[in-house]
Protein backbone atom coordinates (compact mmCIF):
# COMPACT_ATOMS: atom_id res chain seq x y z
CA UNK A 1 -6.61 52.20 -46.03
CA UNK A 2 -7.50 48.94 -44.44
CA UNK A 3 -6.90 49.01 -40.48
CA UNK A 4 -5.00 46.51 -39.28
CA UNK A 5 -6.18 44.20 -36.88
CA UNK A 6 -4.72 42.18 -34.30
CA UNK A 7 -4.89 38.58 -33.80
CA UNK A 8 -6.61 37.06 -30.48
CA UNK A 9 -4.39 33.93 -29.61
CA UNK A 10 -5.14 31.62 -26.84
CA UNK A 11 -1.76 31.64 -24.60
CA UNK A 12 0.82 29.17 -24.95
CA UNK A 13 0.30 28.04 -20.99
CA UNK A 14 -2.91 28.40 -19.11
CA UNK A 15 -2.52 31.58 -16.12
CA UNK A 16 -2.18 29.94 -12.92
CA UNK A 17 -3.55 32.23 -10.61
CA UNK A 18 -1.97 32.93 -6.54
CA UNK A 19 -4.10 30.63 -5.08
CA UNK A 20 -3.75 27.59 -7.56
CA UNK A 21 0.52 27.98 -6.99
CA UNK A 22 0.04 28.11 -3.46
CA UNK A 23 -1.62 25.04 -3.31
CA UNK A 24 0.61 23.43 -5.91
CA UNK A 25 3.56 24.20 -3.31
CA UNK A 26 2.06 22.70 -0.63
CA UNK A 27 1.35 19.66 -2.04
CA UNK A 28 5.12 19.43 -3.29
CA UNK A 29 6.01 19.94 0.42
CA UNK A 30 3.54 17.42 1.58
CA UNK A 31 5.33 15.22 -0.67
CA UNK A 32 8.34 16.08 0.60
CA UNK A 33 7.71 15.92 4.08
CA UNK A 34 6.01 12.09 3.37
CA UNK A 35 9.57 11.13 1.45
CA UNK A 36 11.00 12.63 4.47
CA UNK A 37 9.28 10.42 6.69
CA UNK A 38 9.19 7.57 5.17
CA UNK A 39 13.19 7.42 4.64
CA UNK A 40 12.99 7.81 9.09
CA UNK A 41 10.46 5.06 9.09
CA UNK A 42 12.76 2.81 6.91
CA UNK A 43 16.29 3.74 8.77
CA UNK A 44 14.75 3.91 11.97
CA UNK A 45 11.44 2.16 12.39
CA UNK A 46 8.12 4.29 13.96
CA UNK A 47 8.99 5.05 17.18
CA UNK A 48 11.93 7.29 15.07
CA UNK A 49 8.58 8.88 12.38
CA UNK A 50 8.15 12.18 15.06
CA UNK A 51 6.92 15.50 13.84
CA UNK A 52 9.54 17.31 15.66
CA UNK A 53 12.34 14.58 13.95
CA UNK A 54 10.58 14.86 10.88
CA UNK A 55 10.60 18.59 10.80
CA UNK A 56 14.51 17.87 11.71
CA UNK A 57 15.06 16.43 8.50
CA UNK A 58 12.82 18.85 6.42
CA UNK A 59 15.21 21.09 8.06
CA UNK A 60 11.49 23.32 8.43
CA UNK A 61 9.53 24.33 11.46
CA UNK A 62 7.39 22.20 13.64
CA UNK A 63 4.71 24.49 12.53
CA UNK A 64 4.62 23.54 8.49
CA UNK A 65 3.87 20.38 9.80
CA UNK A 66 1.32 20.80 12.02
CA UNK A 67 -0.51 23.05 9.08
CA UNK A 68 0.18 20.40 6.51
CA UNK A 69 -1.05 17.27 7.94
CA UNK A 70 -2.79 18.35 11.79
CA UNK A 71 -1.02 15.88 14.00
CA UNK A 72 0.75 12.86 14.32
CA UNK A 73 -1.85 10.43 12.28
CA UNK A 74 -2.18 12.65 9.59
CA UNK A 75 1.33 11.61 8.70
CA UNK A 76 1.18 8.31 9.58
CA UNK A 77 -2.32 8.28 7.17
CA UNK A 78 -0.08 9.23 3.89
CA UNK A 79 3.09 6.96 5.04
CA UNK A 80 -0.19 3.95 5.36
CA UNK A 81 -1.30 5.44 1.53
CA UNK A 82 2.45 5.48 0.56
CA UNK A 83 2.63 1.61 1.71
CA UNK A 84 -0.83 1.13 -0.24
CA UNK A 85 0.93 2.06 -3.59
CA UNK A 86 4.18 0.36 -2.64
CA UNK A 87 1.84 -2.80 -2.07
CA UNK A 88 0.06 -2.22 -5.61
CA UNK A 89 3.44 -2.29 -7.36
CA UNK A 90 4.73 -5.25 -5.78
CA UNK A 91 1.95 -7.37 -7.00
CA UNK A 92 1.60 -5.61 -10.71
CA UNK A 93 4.85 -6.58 -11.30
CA UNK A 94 4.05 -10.76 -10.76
CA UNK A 95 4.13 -11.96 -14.21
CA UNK A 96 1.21 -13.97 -15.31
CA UNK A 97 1.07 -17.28 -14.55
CA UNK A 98 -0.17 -20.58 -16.25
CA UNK A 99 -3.19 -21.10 -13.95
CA UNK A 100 -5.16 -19.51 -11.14
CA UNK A 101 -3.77 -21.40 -8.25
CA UNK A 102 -0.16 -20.63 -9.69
CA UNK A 103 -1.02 -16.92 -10.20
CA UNK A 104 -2.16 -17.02 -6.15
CA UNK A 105 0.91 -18.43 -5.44
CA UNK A 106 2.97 -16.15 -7.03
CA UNK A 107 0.98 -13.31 -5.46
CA UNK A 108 1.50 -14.46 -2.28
CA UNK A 109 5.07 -14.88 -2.47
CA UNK A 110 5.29 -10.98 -3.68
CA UNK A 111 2.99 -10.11 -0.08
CA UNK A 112 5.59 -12.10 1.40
CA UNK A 113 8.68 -10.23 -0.24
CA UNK A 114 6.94 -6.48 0.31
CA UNK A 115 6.32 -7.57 4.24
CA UNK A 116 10.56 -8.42 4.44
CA UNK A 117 11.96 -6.04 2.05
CA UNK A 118 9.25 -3.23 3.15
CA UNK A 119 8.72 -4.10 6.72
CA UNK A 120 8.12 -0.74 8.25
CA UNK A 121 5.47 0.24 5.71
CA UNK A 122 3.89 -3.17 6.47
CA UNK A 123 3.65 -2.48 10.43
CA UNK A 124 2.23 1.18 9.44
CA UNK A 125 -0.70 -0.75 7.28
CA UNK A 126 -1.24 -4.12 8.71
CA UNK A 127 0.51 -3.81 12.25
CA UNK A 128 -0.32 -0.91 14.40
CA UNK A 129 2.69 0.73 14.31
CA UNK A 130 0.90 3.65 15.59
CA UNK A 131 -1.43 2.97 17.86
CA UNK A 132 -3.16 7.03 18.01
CA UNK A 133 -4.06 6.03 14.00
CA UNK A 134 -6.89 4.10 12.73
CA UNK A 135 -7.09 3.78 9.05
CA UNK A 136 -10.52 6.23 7.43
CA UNK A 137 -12.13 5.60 4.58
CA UNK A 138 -9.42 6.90 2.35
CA UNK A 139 -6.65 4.35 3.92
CA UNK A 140 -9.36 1.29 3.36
CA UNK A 141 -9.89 2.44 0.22
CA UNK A 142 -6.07 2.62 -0.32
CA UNK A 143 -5.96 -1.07 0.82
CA UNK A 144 -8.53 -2.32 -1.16
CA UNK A 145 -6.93 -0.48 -4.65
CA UNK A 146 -3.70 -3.05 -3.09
CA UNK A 147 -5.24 -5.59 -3.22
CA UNK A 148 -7.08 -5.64 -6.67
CA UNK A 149 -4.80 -7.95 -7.93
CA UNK A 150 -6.16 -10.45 -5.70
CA UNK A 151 -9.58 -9.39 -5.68
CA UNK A 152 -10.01 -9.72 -9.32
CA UNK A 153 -8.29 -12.96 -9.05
CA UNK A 154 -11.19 -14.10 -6.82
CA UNK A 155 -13.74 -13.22 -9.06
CA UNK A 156 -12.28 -14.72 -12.13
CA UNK A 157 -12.14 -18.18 -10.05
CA UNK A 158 -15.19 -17.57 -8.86
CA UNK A 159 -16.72 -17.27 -12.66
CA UNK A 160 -15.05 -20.48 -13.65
CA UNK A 161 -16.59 -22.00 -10.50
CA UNK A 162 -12.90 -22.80 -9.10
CA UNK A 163 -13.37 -21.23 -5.61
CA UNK A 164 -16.46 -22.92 -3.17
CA UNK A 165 -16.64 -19.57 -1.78
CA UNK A 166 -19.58 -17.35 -3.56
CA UNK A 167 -18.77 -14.07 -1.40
CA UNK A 168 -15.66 -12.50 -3.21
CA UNK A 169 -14.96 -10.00 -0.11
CA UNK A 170 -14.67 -12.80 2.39
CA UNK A 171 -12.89 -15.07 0.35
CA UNK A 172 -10.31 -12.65 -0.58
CA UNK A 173 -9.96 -12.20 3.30
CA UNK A 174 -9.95 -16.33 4.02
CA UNK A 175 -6.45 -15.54 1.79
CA UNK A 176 -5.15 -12.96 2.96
CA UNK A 177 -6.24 -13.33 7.02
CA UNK A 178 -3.73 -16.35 7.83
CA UNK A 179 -0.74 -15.08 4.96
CA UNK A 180 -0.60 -11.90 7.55
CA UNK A 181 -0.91 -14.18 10.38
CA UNK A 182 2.32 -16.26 9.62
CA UNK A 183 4.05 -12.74 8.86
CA UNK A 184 2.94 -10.96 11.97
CA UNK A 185 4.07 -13.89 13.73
CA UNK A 186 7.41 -13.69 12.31
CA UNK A 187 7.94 -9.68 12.15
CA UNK A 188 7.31 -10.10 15.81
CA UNK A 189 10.29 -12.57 16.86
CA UNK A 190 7.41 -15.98 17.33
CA UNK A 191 9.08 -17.63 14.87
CA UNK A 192 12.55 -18.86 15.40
CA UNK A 193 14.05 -18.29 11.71
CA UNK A 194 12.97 -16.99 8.46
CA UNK A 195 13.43 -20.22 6.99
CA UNK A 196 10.86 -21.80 9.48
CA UNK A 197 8.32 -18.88 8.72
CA UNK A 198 9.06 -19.40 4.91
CA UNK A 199 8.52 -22.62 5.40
CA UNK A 200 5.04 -22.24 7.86
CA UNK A 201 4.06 -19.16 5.13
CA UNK A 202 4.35 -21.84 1.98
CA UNK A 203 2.44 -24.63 4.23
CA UNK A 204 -0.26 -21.96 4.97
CA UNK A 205 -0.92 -21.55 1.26
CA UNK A 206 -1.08 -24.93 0.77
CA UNK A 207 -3.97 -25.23 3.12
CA UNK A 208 -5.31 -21.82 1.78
CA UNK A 209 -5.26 -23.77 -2.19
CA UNK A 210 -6.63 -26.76 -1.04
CA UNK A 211 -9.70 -25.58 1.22
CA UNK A 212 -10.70 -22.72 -0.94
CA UNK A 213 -10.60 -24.57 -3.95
CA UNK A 214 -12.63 -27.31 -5.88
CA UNK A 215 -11.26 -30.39 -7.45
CA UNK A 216 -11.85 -28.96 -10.68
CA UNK A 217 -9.08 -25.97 -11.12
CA UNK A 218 -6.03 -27.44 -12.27
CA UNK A 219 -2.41 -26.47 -10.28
């Protein structure tokens, strides 16, 4: 009589042990407390992105909080991340253009349209909206993954010999440095209309096009 045997089967789902769930719900309540956040940021501005207003919301103690993110600028670090991302999207989404210089113009006007439409999130990154928070390594890093769409536009002028500019990190910065200028001015009330700063943003690029680049790359 032949003994039967049974079959060893991997399981259907891998075993998540205590630990691994633990941590898996406290990164779905960081997320939640960062959605939470941001929403006050957005309806309210900073001065309203509190951990005891936050915590408010979350409808959760002042304590999960504290635990989850230490103080103050550890939220404000994932709302600057959040932004980051925001930032990235904005300027995957500009279709490709005909040339270079029409592909940096179209950039640009997508910076412009995040620092309106998203203005909050662009104080948090670019303005000091919180002063106690200085962006780490992780939040540069964050900005420069934002700004690869303009990075790797740099370097593919810079192969075709378009831009004078051999250092891609400072010309990347000769771009962006007087866009955020223009804005800055404008988010904080130096500019009498948005038409006028539209119009001072558009000039800026102009000068931006025409310094940066040689007489060779075609418009």
């Amino acid at each position: 009589m032949k003994k039967s045997t049974i079959s060893q089967t991997e399981p259907l789902h891998p075993v998540t042990t205590f630990q691994e769930t633990r941590m898996q719900h406290s990164e779905n309540l960081r997320q939640n407390i960062v959605h939470a956040a941001a929403a006050l940021l957005q309806e309210h501005g900073p001065e309203a992105v509190t951990v005891r207003r936050v915590a408010e919301r979350m409808e959760c103690s002042t304590k999960i909080i504290y635990n989850l993110f230490g103080k103050k600028e550890g939220l404000a670090k994932y709302l600057y991340l959040e932004g980051c991302m925001m930032l990235s999207r904005s300027f995957e989404a500009v279709p490709q253009q005909p040339s270079i210089q029409q592909q940096l113009r179209a950039l640009a006007h997508a910076y412009w349209d995040f620092a309106l439409t998203q203005s909050s999130f662009y104080q948090v990154m670019f303005g000091g909206s919180f002063a106690e928070f200085k962006p780490d390594a992780d939040s540069l890093e964050g900005t420069a993954t934002a700004m690869k769409q303009l990075t790797q536009l740099v370097e593919a002028a810079q192969a075709q010999q378009f831009i004078r500019e051999r250092d891609t990190i400072a010309a990347v910065q000769m771009i962006w440095a007087p866009l955020h200028g223009v804005i800055h001015l404008y988010l904080g009330g130096h500019l009498e209309s948005e038409g006028a700063a539209q119009a001072l943003y558009d000039h800026t690029l102009s000068m931006i096009v025409n310094a940066l680049f040689t007489s060779d790359s075609k418009e």
